[in-house]
Protein backbone atom coordinates (compact mmCIF):
# COMPACT_ATOMS: atom_id res chain seq x y z
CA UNK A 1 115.17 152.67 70.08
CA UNK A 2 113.72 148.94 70.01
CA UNK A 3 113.10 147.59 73.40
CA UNK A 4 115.70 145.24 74.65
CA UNK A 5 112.87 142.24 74.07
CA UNK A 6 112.43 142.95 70.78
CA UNK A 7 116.24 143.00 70.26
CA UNK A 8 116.99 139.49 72.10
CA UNK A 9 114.70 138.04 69.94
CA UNK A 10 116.00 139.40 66.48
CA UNK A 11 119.72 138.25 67.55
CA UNK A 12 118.18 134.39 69.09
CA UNK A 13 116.51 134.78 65.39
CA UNK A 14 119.91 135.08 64.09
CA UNK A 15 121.29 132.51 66.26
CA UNK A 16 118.94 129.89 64.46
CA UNK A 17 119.55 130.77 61.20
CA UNK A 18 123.41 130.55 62.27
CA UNK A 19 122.88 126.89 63.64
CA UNK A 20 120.64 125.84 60.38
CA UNK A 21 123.38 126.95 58.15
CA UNK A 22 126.00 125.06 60.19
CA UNK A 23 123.58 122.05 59.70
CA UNK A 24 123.59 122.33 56.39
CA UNK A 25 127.19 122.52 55.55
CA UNK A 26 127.75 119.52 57.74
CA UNK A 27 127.54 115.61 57.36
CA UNK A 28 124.93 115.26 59.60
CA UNK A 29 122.27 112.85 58.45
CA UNK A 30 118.43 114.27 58.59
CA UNK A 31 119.76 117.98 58.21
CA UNK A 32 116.21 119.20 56.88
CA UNK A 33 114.39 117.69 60.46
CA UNK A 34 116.96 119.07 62.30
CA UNK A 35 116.76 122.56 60.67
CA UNK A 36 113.07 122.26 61.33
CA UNK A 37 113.56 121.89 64.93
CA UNK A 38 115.73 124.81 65.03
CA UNK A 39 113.17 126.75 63.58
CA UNK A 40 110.14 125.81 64.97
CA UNK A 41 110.67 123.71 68.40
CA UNK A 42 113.82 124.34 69.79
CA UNK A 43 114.13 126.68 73.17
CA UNK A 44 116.00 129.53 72.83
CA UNK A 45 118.55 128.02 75.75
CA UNK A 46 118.93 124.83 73.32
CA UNK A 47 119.51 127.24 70.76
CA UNK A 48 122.26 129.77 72.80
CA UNK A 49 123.74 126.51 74.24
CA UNK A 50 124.51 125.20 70.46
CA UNK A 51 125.97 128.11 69.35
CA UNK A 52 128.39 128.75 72.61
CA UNK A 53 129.08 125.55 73.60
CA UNK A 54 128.70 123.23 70.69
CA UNK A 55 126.01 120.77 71.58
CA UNK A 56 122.97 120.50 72.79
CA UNK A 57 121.73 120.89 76.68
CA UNK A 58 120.84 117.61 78.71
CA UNK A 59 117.73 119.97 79.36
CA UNK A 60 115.44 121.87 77.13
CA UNK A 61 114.46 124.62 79.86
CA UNK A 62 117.19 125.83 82.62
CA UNK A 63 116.40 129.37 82.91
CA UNK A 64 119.77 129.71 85.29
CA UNK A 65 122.18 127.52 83.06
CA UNK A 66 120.44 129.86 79.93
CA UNK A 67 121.70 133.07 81.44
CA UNK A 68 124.65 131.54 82.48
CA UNK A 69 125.24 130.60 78.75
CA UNK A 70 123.94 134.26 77.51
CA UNK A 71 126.68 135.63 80.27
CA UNK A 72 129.58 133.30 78.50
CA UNK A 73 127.83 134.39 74.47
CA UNK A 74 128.84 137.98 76.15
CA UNK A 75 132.48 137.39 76.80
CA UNK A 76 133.13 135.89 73.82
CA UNK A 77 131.31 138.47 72.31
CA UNK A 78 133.76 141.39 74.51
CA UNK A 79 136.48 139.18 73.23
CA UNK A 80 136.16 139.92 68.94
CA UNK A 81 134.88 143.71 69.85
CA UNK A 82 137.70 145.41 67.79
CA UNK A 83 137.20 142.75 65.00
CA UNK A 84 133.25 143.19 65.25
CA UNK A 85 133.41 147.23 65.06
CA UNK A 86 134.80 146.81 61.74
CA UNK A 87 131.26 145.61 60.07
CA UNK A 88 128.93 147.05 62.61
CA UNK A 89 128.12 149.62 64.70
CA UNK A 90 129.66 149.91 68.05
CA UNK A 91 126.59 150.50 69.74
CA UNK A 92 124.77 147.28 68.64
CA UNK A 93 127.75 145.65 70.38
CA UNK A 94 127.09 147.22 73.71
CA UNK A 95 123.57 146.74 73.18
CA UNK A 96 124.30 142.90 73.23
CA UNK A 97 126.63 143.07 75.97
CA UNK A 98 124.64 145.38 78.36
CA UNK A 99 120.53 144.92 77.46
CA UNK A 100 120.11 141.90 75.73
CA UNK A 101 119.21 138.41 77.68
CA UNK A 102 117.10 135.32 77.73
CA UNK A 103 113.33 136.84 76.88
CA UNK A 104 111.36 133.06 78.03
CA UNK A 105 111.08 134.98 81.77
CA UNK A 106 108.89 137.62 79.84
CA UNK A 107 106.94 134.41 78.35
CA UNK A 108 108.65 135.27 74.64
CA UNK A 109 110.33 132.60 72.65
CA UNK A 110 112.39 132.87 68.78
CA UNK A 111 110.55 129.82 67.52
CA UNK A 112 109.04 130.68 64.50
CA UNK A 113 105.24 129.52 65.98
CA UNK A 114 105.33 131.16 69.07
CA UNK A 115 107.44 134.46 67.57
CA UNK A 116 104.38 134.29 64.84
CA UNK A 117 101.49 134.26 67.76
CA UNK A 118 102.81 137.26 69.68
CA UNK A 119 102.84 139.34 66.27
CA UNK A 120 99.77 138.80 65.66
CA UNK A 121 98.51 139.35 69.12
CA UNK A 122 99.95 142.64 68.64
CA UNK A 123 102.45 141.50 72.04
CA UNK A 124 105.64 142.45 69.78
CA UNK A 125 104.94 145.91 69.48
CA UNK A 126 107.76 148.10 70.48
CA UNK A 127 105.44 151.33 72.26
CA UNK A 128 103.44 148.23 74.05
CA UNK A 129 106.91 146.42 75.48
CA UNK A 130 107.67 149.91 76.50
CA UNK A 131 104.48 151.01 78.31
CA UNK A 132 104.12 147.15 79.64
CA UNK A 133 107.69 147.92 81.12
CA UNK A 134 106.98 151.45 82.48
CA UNK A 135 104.07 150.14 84.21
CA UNK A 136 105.57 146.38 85.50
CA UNK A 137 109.26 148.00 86.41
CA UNK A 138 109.96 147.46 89.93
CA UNK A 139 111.94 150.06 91.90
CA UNK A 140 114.46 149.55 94.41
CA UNK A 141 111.91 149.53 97.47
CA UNK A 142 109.92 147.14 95.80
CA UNK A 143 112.48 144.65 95.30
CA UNK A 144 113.47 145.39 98.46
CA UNK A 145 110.12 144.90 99.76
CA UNK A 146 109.87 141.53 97.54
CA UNK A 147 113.22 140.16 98.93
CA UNK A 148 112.04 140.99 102.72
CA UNK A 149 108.53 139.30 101.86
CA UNK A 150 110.28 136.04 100.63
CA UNK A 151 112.71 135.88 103.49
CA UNK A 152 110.03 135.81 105.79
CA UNK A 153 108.11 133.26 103.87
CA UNK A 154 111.27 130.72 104.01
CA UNK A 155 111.38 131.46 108.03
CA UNK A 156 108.02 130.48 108.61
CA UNK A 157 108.18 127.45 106.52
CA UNK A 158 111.36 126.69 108.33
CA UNK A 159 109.56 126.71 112.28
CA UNK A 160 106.60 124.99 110.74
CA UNK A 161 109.07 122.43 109.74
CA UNK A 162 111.47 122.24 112.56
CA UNK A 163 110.87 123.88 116.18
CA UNK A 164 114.84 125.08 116.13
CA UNK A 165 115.76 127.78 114.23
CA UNK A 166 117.84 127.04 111.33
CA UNK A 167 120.51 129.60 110.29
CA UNK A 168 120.57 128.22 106.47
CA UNK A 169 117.23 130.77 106.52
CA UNK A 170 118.97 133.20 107.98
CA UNK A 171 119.69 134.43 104.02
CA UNK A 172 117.82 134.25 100.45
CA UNK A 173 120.15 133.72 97.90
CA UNK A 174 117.76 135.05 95.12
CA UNK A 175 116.56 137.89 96.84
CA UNK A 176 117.22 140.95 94.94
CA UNK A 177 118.92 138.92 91.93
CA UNK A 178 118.72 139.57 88.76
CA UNK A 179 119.34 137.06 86.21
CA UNK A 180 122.43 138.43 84.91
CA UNK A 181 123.41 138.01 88.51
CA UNK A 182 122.36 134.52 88.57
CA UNK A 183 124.14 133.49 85.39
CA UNK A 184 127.33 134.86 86.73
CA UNK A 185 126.71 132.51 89.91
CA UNK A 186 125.75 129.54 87.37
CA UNK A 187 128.64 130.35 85.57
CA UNK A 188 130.79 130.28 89.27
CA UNK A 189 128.86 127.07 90.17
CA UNK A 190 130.13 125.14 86.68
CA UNK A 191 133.31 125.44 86.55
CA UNK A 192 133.28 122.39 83.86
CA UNK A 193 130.51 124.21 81.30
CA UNK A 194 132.82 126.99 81.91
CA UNK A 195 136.11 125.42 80.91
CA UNK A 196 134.37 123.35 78.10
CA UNK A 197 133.60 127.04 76.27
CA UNK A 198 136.89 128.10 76.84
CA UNK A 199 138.64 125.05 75.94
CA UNK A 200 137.12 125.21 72.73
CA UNK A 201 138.57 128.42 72.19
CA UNK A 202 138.09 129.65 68.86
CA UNK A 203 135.22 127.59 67.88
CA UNK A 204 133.29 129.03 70.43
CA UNK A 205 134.23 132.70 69.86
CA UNK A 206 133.80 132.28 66.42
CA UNK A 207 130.27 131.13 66.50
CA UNK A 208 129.29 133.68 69.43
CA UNK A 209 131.35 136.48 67.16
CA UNK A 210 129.55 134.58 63.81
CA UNK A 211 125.91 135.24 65.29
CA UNK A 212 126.39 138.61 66.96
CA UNK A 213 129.02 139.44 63.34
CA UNK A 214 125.43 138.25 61.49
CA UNK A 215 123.35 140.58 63.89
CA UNK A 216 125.42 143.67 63.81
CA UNK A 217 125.44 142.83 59.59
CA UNK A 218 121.58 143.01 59.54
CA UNK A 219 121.13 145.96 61.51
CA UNK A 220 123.85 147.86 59.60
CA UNK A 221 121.67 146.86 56.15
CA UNK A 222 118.32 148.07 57.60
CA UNK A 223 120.21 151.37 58.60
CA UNK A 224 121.62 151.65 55.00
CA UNK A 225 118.10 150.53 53.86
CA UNK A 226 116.39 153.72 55.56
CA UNK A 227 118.92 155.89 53.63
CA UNK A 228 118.03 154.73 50.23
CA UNK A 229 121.93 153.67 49.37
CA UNK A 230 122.09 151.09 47.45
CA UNK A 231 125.48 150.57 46.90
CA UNK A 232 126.33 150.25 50.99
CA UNK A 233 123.37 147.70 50.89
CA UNK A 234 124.65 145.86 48.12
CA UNK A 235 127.89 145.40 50.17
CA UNK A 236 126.72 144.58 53.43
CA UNK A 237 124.28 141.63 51.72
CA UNK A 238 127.50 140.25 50.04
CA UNK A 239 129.49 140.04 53.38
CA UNK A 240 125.86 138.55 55.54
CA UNK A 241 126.34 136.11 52.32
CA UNK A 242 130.04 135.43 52.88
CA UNK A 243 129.67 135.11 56.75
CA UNK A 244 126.62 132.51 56.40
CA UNK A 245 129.02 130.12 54.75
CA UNK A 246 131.36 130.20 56.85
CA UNK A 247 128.91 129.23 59.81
């Protein structure tokens, strides 16, 4: 099983490719300098934010609105489940919808430069991700422990600041959070970003169902790939083909 790292990155990979494509086949002037930003110097929050809500961020780094965004690329993505079983494996769906995420907190990006660095720094290695993981995991008393720590912190700062005591440090939001959790509270806190996905309906859900469609396509031709058959591989390369120009 690939760690969820290395998976996030192969769909965001996707998710490029998806966005050059619908560069191409546009009337966009400068296409080529735009598909080399894609590739090579756009975030991967730029990237998620094209493909769910149709333009680019006012921002190239929001590590809250980018989960926020990944937590929207989900629903849509929960949304075409029955259509996306039919061309690739269920699992791959839940793996989207339950492990995958934005990978910049782990200090990974799907630009082609910095992707190309951590392969050859041997960084993208599934047994190291896993070890690295084993050994960096917190457990419950640890965030815990974490949350309690930074609590405190905030309270001290607060009577260095002002002799009262002031209730608004009586809780830490971001204690304990992950950031699923805070992209379902950016999602809460933008109810506009929200409604602008939703309001654009099927475009949206077709590019989030386009790019996961593509990912699910890919993985299906690597598993026909390890089999030897052919044929199965000749089909699935016909419908990646098909789905690419539709992007």
């Amino acid at each position: 099983m690939l760690h969820p790292v290395l998976e996030s990155l192969f769909l965001l990979k996707v998710a490029r490719g998806y966005v050059s494509e619908s560069i191409m086949s546009s009337d966009i002037e400068e296409k080529q300098e735009l598909v080399n930003y894609i590739h090579n110097e756009a975030s991967d929050y730029e990237v998620m934010h094209l493909v769910v809500l149709g333009e680019m961020p006012e921002e190239k780094y929001d590590s809250i609105a980018e989960a926020g965004v990944w937590q929207l690329f989900k629903e849509f993505v929960i949304m075409n489940t029955e259509t996306l079983k039919e061309n690739m494996f269920e699992e791959d769906i839940m793996t989207i919808v339950y492990e995958m995420g934005p990978v910049s907190d782990f200090g990974y990006s799907s630009s082609a430069p910095i992707l190309e660095f951590a392969k050859a720094n041997g960084t993208l290695d599934n047994d190291y991700l896993l070890e690295l993981q084993s050994r960096t995991k917190p457990t419950r008393s640890q965030k815990k422990e974490a949350g309690i720590n930074s609590l405190q912190q905030k309270l001290r700062n607060a009577k260095q600041n002002d002799n009262t005591y002031n209730k608004d440090y009586g809780t830490d939001p971001d204690a304990g959070m992950t950031m699923l959790d805070k992209g379902k509270r950016w999602a809460n806190n933008n109810p506009v970003k929200v409604a602008q996905a939703k309001n654009l309906g099927k475009g949206a859900a077709a590019g989030a169902a386009g790019v996961a469609g593509l990912f699910g396509l890919y993985k299906l031709y690597k598993y026909y790939k390890s089999k030897k058959d052919t044929k199965n591989m000749e089909k699935v390369q016909a419908k990646i083909k098909a789905k690419k120009a539709k992007a």
